[in-house]
N, C-alpha and C. Protein backbone atom coordinates (compact mmCIF):
# COMPACT_ATOMS: atom_id res chain seq x y z
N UNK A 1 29.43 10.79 5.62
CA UNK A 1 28.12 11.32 5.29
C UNK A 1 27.19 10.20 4.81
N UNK A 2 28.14 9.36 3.94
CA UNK A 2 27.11 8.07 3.54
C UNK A 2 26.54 7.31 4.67
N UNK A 3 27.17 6.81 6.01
CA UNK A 3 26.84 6.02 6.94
C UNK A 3 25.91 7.16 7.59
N UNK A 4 25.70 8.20 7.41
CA UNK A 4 24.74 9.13 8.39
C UNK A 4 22.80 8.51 7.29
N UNK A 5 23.59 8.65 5.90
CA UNK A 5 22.13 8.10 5.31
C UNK A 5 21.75 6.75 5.26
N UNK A 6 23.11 5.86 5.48
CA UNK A 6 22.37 4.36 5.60
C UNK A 6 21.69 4.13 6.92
N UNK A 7 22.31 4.85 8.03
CA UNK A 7 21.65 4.59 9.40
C UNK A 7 20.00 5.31 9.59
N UNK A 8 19.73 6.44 9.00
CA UNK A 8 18.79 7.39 8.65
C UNK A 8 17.75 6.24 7.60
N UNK A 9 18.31 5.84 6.71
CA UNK A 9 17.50 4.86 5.80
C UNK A 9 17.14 3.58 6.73
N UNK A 10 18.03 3.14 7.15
CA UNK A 10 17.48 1.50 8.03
C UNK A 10 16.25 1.97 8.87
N UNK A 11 16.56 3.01 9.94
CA UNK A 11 16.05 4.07 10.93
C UNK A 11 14.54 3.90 10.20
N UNK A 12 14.52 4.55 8.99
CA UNK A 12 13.28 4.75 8.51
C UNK A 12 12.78 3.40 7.77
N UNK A 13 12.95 2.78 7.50
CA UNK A 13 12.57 1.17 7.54
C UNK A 13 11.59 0.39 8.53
N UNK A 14 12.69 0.49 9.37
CA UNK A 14 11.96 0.08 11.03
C UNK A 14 11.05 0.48 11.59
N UNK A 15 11.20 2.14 11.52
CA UNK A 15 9.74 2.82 11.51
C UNK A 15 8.33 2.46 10.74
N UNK A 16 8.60 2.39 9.53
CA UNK A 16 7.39 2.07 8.52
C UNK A 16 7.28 0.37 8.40
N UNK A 17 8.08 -0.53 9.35
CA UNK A 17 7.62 -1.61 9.75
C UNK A 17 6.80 -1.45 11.14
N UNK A 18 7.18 -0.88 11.53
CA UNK A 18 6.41 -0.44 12.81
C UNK A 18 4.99 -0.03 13.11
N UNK A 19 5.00 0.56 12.12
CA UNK A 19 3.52 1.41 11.76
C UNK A 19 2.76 0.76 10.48
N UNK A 20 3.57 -0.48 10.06
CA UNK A 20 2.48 -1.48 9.45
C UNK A 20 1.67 -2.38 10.38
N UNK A 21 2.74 -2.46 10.80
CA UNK A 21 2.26 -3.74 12.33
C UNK A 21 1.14 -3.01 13.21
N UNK A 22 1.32 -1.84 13.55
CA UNK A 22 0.46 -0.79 14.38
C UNK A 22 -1.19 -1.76 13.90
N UNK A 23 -1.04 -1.24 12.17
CA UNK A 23 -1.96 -1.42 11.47
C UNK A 23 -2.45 -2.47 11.62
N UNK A 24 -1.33 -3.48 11.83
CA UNK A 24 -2.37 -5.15 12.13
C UNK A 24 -2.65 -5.56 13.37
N UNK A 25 -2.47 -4.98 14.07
CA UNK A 25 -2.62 -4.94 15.85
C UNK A 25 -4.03 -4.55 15.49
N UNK A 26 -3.93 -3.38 15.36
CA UNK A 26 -5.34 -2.21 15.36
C UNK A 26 -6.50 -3.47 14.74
N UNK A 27 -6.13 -4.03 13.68
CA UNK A 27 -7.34 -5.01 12.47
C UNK A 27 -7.53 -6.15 13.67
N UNK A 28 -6.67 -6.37 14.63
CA UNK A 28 -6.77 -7.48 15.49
C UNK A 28 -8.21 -7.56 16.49
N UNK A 29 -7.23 -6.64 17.12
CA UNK A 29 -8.04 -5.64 18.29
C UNK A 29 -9.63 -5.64 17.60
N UNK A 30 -9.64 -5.00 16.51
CA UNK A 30 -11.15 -4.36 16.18
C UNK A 30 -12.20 -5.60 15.78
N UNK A 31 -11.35 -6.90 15.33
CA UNK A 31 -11.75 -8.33 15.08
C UNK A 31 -12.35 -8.65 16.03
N UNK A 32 -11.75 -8.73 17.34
CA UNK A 32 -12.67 -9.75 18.48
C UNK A 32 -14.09 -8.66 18.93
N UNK A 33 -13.85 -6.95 18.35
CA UNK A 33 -15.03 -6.17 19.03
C UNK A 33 -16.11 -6.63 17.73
N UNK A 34 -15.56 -6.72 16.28
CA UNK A 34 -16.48 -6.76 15.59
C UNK A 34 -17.90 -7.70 15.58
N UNK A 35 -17.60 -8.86 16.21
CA UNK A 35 -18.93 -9.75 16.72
C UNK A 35 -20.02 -9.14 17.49
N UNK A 36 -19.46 -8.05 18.45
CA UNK A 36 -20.60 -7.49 19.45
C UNK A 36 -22.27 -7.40 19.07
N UNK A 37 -22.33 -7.03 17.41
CA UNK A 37 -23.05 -6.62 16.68
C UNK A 37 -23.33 -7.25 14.94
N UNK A 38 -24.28 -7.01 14.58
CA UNK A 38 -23.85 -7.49 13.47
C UNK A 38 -23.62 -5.87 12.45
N UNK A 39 -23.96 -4.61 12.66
CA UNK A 39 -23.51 -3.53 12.16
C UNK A 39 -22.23 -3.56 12.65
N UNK A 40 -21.81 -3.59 13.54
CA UNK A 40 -19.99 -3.62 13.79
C UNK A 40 -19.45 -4.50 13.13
N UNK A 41 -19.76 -5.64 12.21
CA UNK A 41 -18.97 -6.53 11.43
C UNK A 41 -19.35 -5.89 10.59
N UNK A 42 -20.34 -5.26 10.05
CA UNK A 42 -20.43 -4.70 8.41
C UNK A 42 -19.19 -3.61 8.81
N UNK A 43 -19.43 -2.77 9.69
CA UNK A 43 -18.72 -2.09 9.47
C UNK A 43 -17.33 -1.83 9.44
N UNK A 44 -16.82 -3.24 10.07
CA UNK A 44 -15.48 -3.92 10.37
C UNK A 44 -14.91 -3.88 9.05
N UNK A 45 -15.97 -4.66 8.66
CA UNK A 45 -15.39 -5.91 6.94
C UNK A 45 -15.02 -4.75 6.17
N UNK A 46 -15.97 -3.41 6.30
CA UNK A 46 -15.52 -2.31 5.26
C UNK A 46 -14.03 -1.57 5.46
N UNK A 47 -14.12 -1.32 7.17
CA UNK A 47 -12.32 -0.74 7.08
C UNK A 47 -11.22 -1.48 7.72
N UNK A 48 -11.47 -2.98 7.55
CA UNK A 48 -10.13 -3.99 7.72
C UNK A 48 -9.64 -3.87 6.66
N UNK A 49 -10.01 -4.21 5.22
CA UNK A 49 -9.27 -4.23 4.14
C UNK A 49 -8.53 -2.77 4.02
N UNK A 50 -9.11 -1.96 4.13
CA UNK A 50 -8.48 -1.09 4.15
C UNK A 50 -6.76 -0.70 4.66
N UNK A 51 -7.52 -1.36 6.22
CA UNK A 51 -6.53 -1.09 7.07
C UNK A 51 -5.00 -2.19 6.62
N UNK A 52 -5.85 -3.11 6.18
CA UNK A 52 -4.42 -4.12 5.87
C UNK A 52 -3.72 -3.77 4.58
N UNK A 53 -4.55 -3.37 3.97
CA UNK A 53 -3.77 -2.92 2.54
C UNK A 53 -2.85 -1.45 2.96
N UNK A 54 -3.04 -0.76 3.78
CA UNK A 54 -2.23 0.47 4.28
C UNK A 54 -0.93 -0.26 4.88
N UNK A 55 -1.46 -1.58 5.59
CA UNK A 55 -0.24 -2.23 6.60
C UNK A 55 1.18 -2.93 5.58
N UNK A 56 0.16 -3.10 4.51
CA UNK A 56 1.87 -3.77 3.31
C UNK A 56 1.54 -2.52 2.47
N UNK A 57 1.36 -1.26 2.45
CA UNK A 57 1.97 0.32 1.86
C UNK A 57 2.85 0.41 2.88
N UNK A 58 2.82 0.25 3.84
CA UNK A 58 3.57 0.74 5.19
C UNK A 58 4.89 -0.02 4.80
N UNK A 59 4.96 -1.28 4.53
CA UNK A 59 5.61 -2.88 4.55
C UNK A 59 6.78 -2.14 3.49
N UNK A 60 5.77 -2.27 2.72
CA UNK A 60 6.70 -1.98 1.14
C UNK A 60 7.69 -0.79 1.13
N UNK A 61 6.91 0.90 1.85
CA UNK A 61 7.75 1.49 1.80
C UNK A 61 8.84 1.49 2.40
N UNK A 62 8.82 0.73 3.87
CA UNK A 62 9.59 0.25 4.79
C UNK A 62 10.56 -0.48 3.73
N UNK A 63 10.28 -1.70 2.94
CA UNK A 63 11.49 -2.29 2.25
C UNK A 63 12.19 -1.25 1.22
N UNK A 64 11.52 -0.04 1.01
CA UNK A 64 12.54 0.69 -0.33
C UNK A 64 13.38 1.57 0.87
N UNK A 65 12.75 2.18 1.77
CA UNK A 65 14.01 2.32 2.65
C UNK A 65 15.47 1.36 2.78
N UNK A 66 14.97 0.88 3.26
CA UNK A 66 16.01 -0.91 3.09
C UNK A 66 16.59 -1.13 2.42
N UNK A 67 16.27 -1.52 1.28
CA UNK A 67 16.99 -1.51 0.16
C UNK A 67 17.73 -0.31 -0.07
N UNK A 68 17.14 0.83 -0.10
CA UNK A 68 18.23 2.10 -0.48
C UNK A 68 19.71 2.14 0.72
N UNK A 69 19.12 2.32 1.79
CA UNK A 69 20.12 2.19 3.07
C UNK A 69 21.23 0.73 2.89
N UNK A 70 20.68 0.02 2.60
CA UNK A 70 21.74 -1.36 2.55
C UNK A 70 22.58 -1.33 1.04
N UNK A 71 21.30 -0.77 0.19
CA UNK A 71 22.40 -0.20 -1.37
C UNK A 71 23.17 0.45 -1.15
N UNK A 72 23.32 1.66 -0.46
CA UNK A 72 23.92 2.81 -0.29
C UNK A 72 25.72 2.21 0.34
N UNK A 73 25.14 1.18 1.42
CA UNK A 73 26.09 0.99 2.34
C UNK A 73 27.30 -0.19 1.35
N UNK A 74 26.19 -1.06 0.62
CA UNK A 74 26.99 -2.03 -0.39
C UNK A 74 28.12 -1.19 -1.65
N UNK A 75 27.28 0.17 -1.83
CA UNK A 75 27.90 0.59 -2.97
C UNK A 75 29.53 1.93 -2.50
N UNK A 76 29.29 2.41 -1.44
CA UNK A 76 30.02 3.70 -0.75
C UNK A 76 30.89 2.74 0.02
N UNK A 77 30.30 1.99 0.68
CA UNK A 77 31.14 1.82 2.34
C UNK A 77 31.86 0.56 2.02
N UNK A 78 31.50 -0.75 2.17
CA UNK A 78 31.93 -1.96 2.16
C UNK A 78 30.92 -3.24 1.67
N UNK A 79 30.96 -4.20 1.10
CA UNK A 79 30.60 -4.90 0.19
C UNK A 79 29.88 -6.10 1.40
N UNK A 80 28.77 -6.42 1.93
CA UNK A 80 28.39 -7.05 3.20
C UNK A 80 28.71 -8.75 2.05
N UNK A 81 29.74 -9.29 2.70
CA UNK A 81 30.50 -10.43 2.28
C UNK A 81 29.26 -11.85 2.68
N UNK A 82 28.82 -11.93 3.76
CA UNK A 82 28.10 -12.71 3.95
C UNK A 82 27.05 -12.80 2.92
N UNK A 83 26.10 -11.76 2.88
CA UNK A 83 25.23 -11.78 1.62
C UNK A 83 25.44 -12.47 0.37
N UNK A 84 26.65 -12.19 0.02
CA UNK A 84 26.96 -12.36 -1.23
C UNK A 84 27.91 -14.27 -1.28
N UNK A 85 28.33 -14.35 -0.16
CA UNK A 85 28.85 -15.69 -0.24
C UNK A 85 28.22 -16.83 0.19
N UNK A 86 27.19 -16.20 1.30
CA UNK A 86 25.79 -17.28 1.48
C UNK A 86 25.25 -17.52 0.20
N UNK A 87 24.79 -19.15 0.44
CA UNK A 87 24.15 -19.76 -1.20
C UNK A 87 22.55 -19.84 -0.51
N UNK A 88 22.05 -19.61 0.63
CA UNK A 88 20.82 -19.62 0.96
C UNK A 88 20.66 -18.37 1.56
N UNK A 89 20.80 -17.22 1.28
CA UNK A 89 20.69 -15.99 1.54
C UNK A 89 20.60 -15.16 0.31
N UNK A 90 19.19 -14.29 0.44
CA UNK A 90 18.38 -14.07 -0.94
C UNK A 90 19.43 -12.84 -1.98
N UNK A 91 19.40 -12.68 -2.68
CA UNK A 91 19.97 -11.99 -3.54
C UNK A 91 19.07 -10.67 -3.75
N UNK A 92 18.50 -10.29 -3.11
CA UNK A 92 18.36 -9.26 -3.36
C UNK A 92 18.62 -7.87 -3.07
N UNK A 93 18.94 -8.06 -1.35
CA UNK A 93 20.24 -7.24 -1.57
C UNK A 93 21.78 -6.61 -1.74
N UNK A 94 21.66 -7.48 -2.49
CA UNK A 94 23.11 -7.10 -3.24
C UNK A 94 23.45 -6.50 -4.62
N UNK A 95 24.11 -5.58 -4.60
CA UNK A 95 23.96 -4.55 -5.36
C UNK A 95 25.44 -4.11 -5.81
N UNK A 96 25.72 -3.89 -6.82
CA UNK A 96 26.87 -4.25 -8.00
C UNK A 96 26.97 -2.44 -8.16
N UNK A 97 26.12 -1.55 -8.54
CA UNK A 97 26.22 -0.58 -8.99
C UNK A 97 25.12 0.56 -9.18
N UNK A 98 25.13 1.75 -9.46
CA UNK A 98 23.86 2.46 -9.28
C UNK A 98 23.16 2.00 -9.68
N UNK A 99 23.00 2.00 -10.92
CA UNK A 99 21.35 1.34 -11.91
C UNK A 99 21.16 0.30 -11.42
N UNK A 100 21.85 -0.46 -10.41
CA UNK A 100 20.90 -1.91 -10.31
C UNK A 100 20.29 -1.52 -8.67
N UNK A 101 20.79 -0.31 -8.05
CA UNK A 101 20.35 -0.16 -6.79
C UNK A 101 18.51 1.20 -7.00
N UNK A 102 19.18 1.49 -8.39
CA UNK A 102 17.74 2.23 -9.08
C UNK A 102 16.54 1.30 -9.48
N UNK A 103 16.93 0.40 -10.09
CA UNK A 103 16.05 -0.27 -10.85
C UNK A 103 15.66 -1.09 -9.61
N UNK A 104 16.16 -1.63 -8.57
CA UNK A 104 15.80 -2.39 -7.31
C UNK A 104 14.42 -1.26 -6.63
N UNK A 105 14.51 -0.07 -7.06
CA UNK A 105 14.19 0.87 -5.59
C UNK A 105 12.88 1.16 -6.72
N UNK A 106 12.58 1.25 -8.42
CA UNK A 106 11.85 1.37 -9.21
C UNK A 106 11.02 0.30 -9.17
N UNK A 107 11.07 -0.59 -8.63
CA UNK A 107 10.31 -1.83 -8.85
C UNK A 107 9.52 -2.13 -7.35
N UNK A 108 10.60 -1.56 -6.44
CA UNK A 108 9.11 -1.33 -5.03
C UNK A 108 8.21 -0.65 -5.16
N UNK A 109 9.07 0.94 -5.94
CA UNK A 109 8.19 1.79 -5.60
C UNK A 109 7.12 1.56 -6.65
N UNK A 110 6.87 0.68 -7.55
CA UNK A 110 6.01 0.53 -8.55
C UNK A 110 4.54 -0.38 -7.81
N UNK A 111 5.45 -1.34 -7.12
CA UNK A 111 4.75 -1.85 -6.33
C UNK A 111 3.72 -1.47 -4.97
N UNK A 112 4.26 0.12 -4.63
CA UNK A 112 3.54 0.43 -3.34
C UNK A 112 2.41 1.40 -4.40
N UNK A 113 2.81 2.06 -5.54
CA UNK A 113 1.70 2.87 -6.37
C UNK A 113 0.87 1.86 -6.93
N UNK A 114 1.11 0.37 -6.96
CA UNK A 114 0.22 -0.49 -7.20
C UNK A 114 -0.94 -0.70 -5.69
N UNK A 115 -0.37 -1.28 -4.81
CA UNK A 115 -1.18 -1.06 -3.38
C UNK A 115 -1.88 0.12 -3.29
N UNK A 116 -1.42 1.25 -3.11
CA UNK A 116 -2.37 2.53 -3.33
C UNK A 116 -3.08 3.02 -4.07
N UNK A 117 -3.27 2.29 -5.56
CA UNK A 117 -4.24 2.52 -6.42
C UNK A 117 -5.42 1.42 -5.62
N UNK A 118 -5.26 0.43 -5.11
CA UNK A 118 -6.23 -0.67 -4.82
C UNK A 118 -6.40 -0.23 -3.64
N UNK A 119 -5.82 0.53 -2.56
CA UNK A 119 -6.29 1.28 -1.32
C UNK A 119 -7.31 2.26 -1.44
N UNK A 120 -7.20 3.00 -2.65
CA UNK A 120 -7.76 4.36 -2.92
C UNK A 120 -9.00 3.52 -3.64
N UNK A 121 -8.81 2.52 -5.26
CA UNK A 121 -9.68 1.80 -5.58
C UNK A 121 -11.61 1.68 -4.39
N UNK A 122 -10.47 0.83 -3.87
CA UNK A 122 -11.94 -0.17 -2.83
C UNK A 122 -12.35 1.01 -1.84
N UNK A 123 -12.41 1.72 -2.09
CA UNK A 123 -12.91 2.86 -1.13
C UNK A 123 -13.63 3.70 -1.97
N UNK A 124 -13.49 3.94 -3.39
CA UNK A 124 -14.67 4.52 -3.55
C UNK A 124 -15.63 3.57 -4.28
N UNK A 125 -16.87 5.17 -4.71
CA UNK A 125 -18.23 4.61 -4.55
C UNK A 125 -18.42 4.54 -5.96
N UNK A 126 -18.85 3.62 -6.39
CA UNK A 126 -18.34 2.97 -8.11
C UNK A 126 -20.64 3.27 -8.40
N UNK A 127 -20.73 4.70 -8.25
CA UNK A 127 -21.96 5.11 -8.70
C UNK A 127 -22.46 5.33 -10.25
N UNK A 128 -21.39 5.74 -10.81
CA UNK A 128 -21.71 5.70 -11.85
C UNK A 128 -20.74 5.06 -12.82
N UNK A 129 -20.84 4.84 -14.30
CA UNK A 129 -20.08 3.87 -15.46
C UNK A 129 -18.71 4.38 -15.42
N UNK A 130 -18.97 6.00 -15.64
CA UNK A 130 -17.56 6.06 -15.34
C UNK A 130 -16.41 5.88 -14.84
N UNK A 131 -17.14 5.73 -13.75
CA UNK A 131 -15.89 5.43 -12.48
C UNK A 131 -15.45 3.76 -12.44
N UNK A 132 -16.32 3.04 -13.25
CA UNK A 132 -15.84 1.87 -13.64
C UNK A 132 -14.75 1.78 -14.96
N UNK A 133 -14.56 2.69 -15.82
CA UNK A 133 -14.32 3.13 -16.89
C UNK A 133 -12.84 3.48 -16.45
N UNK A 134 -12.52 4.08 -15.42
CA UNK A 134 -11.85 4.53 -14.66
C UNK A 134 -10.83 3.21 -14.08
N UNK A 135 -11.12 2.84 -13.21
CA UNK A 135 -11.10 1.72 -12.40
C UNK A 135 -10.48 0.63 -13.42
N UNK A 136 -10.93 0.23 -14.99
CA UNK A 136 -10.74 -0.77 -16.11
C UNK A 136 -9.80 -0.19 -16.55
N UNK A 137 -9.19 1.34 -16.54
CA UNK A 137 -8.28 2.09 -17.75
C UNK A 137 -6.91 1.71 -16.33
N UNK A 138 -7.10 1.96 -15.05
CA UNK A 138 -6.55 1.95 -14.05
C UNK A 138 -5.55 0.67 -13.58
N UNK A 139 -6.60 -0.55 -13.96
CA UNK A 139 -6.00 -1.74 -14.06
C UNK A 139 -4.87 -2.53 -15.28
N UNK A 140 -5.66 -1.90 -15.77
CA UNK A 140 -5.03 -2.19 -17.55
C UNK A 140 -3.75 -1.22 -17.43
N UNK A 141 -3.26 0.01 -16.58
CA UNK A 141 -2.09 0.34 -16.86
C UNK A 141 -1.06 -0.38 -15.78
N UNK A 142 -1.69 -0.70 -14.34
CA UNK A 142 -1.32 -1.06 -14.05
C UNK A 142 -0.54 -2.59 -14.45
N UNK A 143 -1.49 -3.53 -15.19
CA UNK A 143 -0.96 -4.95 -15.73
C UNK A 143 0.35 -4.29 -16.96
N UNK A 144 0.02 -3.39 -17.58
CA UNK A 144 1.62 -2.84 -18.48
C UNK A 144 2.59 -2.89 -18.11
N UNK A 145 2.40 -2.15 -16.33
CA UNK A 145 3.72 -1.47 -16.27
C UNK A 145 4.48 -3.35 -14.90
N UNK A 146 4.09 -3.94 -14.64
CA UNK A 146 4.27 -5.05 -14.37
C UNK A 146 4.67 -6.30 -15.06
N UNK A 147 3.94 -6.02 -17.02
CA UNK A 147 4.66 -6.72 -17.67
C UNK A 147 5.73 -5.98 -18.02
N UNK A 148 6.15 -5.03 -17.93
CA UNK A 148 7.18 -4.19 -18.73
C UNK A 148 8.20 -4.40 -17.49
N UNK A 149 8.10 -4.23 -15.96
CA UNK A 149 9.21 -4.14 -15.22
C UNK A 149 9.39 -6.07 -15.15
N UNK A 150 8.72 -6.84 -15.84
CA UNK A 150 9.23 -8.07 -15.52
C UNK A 150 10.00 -8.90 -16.68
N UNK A 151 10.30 -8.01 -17.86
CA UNK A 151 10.62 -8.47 -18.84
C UNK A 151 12.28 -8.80 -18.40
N UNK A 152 13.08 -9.57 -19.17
CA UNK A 152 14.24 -10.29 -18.82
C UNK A 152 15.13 -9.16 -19.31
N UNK A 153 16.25 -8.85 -18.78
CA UNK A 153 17.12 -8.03 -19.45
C UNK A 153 17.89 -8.19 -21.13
N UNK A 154 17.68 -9.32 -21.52
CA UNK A 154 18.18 -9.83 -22.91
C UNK A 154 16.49 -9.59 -23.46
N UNK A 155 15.72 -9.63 -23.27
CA UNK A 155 14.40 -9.10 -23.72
C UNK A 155 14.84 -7.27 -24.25
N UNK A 156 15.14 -6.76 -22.70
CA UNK A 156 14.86 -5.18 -22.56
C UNK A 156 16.06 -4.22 -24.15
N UNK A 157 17.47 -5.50 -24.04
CA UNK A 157 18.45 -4.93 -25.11
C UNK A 157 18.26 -5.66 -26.45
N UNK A 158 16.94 -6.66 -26.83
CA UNK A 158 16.75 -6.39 -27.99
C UNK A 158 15.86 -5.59 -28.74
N UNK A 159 14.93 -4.64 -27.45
CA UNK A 159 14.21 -3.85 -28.36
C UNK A 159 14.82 -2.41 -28.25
């Protein structure tokens, strides 16, 4: 049953790499039309960023797939030996035990609600104070929760 969710998890990886890339094809494509005009570059410049910041949401969720599917498979099935005995092969996925395959999958997903606050951000219309007010309370939680997931683990067990 476990190898039905690591293959299902990679599966869905590949996909949401797929459909990031879509995303940068599409920003490509719309690049060489955007010159035609100079309203088609205003209007370019406004939904490229967009579009690229959707393309690493796409990226990112694609890697917590990944990571879960290759955790899953490190922790149930068999221990991928190469990973772990290569000295130039990254450490990150390798995975010892649940909480470190949690705390791996807490720290993407922190990262793609970071991208999607700045997706959603630059798209709206900053008309009035508030919404700057907004936007400043928005950032400021975001810089917390980035110092808090980067603190050292001998940091995290002395408080």
């Amino acid at each position: 049953m476990v190898f039905l969710a690591v293959i299902a998890s990679v599966f869905s990886a590949l996909i949401m790499i797929i459909m990031g890339t879509i995303e940068v094809v599409n920003v490509c494509i719309e690049f060489f039309h955007a010159f035609a005009s100079h309203e088609a570059y205003e209007g370019f410049t406004k939904t490229a960023v967009s579009h690229l910041v959707s393309a690493v949401d796409d990226y990112l969720i694609g890697t917590v797939f990944l990571i879960f599917g290759i955790g899953l498979y490190e922790l149930f099935i068999s221990k991928i030996d190469v990973a772990e005995n290569d000295e130039t092969s990254s450490k990150v996925l390798i995975i010892h035990d649940l909480d470190a395959l949690k705390e791996k999958i807490a720290k993407v997903v922190i990262m793609v609600l970071i991208v999607t606050f700045f997706k959603y951000a630059i798209n709206i219309n900053y008309t009035e104070m508030i919404n700057l007010l907004y936007l400043s309370i928005g950032i400021l939680l975001i810089a917390v929760s980035i110092y808090l997931t980067h603190k050292s683990p001998q940091e995290k067990k002395t408080h």
